[in-house]
Protein backbone atom coordinates (compact mmCIF):
# COMPACT_ATOMS: atom_id res chain seq x y z
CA UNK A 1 -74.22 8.17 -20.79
CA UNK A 2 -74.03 12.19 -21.25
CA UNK A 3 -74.36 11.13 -25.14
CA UNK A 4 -77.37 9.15 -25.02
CA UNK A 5 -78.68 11.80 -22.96
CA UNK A 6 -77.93 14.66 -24.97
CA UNK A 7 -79.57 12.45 -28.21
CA UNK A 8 -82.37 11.98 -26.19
CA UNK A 9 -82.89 15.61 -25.09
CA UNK A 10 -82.05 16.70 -29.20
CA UNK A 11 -85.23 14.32 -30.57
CA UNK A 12 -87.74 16.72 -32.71
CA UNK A 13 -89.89 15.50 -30.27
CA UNK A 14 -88.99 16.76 -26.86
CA UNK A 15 -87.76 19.92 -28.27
CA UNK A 16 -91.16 19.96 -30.09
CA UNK A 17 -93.04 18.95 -26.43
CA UNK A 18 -90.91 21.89 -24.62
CA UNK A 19 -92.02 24.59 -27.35
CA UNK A 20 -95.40 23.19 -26.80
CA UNK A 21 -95.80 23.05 -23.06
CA UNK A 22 -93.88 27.44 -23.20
CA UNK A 23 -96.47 28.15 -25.70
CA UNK A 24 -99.23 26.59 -23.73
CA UNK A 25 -98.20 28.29 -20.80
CA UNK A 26 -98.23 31.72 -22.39
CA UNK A 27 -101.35 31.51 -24.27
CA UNK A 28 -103.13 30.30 -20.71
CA UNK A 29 -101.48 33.54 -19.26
CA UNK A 30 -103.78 35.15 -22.00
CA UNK A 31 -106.55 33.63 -21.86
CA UNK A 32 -106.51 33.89 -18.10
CA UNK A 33 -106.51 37.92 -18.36
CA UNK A 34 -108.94 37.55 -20.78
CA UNK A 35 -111.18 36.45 -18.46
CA UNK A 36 -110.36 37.86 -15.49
CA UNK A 37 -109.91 41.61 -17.06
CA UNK A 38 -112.36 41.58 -19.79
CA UNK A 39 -115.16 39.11 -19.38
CA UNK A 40 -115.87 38.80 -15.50
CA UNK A 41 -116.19 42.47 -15.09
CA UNK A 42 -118.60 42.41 -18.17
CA UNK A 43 -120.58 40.12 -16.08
CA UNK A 44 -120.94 43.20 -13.37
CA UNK A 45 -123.25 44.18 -16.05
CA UNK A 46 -125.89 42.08 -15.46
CA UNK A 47 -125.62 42.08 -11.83
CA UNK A 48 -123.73 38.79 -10.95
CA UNK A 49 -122.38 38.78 -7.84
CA UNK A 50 -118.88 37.76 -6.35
CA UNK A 51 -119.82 34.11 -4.63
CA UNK A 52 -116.46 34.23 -3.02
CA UNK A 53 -117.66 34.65 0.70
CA UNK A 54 -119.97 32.04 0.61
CA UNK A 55 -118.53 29.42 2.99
CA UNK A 56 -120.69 26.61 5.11
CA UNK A 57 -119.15 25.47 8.62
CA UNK A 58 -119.66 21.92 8.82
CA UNK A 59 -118.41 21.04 12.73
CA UNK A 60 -114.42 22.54 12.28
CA UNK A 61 -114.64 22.71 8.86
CA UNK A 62 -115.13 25.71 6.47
CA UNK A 63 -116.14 24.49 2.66
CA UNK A 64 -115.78 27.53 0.70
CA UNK A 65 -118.86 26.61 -1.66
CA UNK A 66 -118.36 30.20 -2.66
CA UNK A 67 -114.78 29.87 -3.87
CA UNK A 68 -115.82 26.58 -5.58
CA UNK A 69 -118.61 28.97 -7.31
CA UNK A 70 -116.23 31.64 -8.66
CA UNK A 71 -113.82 28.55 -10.22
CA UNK A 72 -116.71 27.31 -12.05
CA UNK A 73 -117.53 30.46 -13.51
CA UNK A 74 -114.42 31.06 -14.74
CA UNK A 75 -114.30 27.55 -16.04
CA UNK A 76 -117.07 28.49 -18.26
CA UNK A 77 -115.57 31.77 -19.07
CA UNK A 78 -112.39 30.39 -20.42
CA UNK A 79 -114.09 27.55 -22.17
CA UNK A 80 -116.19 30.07 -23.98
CA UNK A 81 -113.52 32.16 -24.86
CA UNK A 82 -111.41 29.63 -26.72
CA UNK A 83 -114.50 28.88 -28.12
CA UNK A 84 -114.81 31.62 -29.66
CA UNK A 85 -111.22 33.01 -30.66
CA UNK A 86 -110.40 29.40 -31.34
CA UNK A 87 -112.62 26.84 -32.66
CA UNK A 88 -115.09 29.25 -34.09
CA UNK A 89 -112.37 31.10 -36.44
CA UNK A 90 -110.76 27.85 -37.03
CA UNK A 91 -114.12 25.95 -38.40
CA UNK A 92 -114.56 28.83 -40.73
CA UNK A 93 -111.05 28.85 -42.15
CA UNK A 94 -111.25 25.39 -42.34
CA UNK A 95 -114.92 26.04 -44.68
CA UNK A 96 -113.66 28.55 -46.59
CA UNK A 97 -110.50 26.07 -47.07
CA UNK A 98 -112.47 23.33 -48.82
CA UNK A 99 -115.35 25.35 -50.31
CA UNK A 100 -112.19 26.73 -52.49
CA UNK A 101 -110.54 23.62 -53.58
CA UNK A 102 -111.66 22.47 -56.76
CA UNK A 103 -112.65 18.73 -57.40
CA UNK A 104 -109.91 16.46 -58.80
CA UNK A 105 -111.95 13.44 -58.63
CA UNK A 106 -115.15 12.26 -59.71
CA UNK A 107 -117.08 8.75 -59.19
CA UNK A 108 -117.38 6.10 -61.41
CA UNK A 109 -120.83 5.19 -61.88
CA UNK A 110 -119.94 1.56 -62.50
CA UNK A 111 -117.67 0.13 -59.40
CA UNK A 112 -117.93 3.61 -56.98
CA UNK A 113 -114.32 4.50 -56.90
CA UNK A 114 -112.65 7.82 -57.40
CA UNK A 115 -110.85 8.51 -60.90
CA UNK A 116 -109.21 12.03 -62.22
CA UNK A 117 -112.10 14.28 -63.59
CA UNK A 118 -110.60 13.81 -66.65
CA UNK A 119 -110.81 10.08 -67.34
CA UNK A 120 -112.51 8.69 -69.90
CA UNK A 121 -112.37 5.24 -68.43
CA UNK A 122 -112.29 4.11 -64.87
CA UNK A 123 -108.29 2.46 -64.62
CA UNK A 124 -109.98 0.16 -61.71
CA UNK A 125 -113.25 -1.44 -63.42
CA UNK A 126 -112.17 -0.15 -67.35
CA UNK A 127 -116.04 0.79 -67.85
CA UNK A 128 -116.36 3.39 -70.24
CA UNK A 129 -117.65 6.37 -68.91
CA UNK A 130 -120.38 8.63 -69.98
């Protein structure tokens, strides 16, 4: 039992899943001051005010529609900064990536598939190419 539990624990994937979920953790520890030190108190700028207080009494009930307010905001906030340090960056590298690479393939005119650039005959169709 303590073996099968230890090979279970030891798969590349759990350990992989628990590096994962620390790293995940940390970087939403960053993000999260990102937002809260850098880019809400930029919005002070522009005069946007803290909706925290707003509340509506409903009979007993309180619903803090300010509260709910502030979490959407900061929603948007952290969606827009990954946007930006994240997927932005990331779709450039990833353009610059395969604007580098050269071709290694070319069509054949004849039956459509991909051959070596250097062919002078398509190994699928045997045309002979121009």
């Amino acid at each position: 039992m303590i073996k099968g539990f230890r090979d279970f624990i030891m798969r590349g994937n759990v350990v992989d899943l628990a590096v994962a979920v620390v790293i995940a953790g940390a970087f939403g520890a960053v993000v999260a001051s990102l937002v809260a030190d850098v880019l809400t108190p930029l919005l002070g700028f522009v005069g946007v005010p803290d909706f925290s207080q707003w509340t509506v009494t409903a009979g007993s009930a309180e619903i803090r529609i300010g509260a709910f307010l502030n979490t959407i905001i900061t929603f948007f906030l952290i969606a827009l900064a990954i946007y930006l340090l994240i997927v932005k960056p990331k779709e450039a590298f990833d353009a610059r990536l395969v604007r580098d690479q050269e071709a290694t393939t070319k069509g054949c005119p004849f039956c459509a598939s991909d051959i070596p650039i250097a062919a002078n005959r398509c190994p699928l169709c045997t045309s002979q190419l121009p």
